[in-house]
Protein backbone atom coordinates (compact mmCIF):
# COMPACT_ATOMS: atom_id res chain seq x y z
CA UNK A 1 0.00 0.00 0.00
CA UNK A 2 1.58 3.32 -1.19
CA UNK A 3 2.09 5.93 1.79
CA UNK A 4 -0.01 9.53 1.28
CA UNK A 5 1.72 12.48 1.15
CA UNK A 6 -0.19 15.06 3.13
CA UNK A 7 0.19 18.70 2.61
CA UNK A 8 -0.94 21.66 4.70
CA UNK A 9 -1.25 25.07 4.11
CA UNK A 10 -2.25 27.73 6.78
CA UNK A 11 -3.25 30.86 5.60
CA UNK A 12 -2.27 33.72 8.15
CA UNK A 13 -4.16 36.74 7.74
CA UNK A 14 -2.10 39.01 10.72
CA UNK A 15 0.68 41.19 10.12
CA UNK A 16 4.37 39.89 10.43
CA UNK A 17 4.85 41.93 13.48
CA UNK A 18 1.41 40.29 15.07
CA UNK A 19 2.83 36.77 14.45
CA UNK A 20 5.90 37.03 16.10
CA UNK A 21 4.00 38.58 19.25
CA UNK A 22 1.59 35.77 19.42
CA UNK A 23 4.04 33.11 19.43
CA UNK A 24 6.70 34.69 21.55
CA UNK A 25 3.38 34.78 23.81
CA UNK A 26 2.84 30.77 23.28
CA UNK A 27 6.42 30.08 23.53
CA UNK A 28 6.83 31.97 26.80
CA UNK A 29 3.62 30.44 28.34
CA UNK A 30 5.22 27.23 27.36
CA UNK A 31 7.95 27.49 29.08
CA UNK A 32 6.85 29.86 32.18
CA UNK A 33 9.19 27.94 34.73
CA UNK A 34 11.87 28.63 33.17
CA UNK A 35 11.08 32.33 31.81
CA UNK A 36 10.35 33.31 35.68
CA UNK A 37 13.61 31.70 37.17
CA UNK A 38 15.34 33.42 34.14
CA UNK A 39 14.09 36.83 34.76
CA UNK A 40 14.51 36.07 38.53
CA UNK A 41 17.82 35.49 38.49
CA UNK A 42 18.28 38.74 36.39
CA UNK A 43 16.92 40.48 38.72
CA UNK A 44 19.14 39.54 41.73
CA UNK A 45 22.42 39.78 39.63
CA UNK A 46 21.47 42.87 38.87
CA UNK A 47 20.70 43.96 42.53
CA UNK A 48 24.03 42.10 43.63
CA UNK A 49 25.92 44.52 41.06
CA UNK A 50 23.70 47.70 42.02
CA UNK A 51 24.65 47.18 45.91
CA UNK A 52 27.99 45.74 45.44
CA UNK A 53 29.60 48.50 42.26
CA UNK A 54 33.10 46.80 41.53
């Protein structure tokens, strides 16, 4: 039995700029844990260099 080929095409009626919003929103929701511990850990290097200047 011969396999079938399937083909999909999406048709994307927003703007370049609108796409990459919505799925840096998806991707970040995706991956929350790691966003949050990422953006936490900014934040207290970046208190660390503010109270300790070199």
């Amino acid at each position: 039995m011969d396999k079938i080929k399937l083909n999909y095409t999406f048709n994307n009626p927003n703007s370049v700029e609108d796409t990459a919003e919505q799925l840096l929103k998806l991707f970040i929701e995706a991956n929350k844990q790691k966003v949050d511990e990422i953006i936490k850990n900014a934040v207290d290097d970046g208190e660390k260099t503010a109270s300790h200047p070199v």
